[in-house]
Protein backbone atom coordinates (compact mmCIF):
# COMPACT_ATOMS: atom_id res chain seq x y z
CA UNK A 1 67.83 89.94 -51.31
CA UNK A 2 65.15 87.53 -50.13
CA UNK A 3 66.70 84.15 -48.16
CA UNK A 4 64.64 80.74 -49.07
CA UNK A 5 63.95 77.71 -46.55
CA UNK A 6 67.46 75.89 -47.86
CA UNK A 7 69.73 79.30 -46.62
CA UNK A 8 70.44 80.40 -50.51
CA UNK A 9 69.92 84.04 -51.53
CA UNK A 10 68.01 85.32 -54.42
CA UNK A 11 68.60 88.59 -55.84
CA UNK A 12 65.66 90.97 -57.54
CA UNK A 13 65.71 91.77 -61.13
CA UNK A 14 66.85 95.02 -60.15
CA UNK A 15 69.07 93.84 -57.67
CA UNK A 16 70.77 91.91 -61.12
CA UNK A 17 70.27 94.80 -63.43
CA UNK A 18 72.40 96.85 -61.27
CA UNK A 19 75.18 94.83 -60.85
CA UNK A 20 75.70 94.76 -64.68
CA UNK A 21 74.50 98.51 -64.94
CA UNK A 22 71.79 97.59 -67.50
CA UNK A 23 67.83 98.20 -67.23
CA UNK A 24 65.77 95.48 -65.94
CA UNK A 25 64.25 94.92 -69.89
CA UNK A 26 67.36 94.09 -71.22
CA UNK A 27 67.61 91.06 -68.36
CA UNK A 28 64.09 90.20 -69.08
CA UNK A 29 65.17 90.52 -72.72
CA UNK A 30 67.89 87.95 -71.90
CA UNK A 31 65.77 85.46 -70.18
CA UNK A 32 63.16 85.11 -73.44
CA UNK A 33 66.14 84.90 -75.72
CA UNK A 34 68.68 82.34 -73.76
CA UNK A 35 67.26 79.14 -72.60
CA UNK A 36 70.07 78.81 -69.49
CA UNK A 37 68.72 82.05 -68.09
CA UNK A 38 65.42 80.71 -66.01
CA UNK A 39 65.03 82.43 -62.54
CA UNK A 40 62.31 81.44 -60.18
CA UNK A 41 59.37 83.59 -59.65
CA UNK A 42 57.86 83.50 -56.51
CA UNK A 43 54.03 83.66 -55.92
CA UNK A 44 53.67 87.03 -57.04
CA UNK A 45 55.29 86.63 -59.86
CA UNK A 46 58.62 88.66 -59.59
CA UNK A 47 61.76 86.74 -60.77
CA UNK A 48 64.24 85.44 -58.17
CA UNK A 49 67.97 85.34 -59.46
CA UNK A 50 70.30 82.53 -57.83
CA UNK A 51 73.80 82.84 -57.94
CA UNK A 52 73.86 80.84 -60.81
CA UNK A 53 71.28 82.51 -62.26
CA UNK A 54 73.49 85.81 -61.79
CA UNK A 55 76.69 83.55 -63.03
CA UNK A 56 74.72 83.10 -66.49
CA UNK A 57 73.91 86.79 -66.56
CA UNK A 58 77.33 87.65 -66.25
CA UNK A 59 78.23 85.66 -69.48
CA UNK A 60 75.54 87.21 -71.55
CA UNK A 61 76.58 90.31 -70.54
CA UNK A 62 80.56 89.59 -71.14
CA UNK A 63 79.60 88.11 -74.18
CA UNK A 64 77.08 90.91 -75.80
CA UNK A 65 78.36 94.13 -73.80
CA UNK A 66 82.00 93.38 -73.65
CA UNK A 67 83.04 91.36 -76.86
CA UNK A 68 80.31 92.83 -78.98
CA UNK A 69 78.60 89.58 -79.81
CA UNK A 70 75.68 89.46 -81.45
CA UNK A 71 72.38 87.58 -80.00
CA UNK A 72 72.89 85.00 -82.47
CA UNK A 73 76.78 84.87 -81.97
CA UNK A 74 76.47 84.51 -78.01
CA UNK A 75 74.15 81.81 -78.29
CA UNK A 76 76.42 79.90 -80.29
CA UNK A 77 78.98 80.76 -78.68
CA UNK A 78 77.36 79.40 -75.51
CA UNK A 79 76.53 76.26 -76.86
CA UNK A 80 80.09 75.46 -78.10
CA UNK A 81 81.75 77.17 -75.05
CA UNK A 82 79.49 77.15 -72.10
CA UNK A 83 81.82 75.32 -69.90
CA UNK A 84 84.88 77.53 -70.31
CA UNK A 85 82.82 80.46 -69.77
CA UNK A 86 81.47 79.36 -66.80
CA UNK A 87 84.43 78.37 -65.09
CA UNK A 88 86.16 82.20 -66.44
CA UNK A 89 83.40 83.89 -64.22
CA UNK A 90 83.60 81.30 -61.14
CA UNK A 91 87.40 82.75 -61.38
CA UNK A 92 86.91 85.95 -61.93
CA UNK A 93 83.80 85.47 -58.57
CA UNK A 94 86.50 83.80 -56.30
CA UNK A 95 89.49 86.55 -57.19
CA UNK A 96 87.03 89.35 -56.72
CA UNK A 97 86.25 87.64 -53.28
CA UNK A 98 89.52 86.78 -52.21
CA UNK A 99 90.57 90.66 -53.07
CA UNK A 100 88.04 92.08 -50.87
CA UNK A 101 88.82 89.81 -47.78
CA UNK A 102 92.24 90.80 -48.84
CA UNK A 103 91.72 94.30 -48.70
CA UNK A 104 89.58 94.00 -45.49
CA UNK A 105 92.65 92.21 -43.97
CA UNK A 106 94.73 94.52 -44.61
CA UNK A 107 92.50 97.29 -43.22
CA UNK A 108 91.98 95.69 -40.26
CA UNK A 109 96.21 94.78 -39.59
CA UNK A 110 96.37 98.64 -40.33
CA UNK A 111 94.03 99.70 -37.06
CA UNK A 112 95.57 97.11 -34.71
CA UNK A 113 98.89 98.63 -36.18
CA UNK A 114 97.69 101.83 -35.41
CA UNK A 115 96.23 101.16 -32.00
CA UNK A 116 99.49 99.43 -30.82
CA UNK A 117 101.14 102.71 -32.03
CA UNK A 118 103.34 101.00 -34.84
C-alpha cells in the first residue's frame, strides 16, 4: 500500500484482486467495462485503488460473483441503484470494522483479566 502527499492509501491491483479472491484481469476487466471504476496510475503506469475505488469493486463483485448478474444486468443495475449499493458496502465496511476493534477489545480485557489473575 503506497501513502500519497494528502495521508490517503492506495492499494495495488493485486493488493484489490486479493481481497475479492479474483485475478488481477478480471479487475482490469472491470475497469474497461464500468465507467465508476477509474483508479489512478502513477508515473509508471500501475493502477492505484482508493478506498472508493475498492468500495466500487466490491459492488461489481457482489453484483456479478454473488447475485449472478450479468455484465449488462450490473450495469443497469448500477445506474438505477448505485446509491443503495453504495451505502450497503459503507455498512457492511463500518460493521466489519467495528467487529474487529470489537474482537481486539475483547482480547485485550481477556490478558489484563488474566494478568490480574481473574
Amino acid at each position: 500500500m503506497e501513502e500519497n502527499k494528502s495521508g490517503k492509501y492506495y492499494y495495488s491491483i493485486g493488493e484489490v484482486a486479493d481481497m475479492f479472491g479474483v485475478n488481477t484481469s478480471m479487475i482490469r476487466y472491470w475497469e474497461n467495462e464500468f465507467d465508476v471504476l477509474r483508479p489512478r496510475k502513477n508515473k509508471k503506469g500501475n493502477r492505484l485503488f482508493t478506498e472508493r475505488d475498492v468500495r466500487y469493486v466490491h459492488i461489481i463483485y457482489h453484483l456479478t460473483k454473488e447475485k449472478g448478474y450479468t455484465l449488462a444486468g450490473a450495469k443497469m443495475a448500477l445506474k438505477e441503484k448505485f446509491s443503495e449499493y453504495e451505502e450497503r458496502v459503507i455498512l457492511l465496511e463500518t460493521l466489519g470494522k467495528t467487529r474487529k476493534f470489537l474482537a481486539e477489545l475483547d482480547q485485550s480485557l481477556a490478558k489484563v483479566s488474566a494478568q490480574h489473575g481473574h
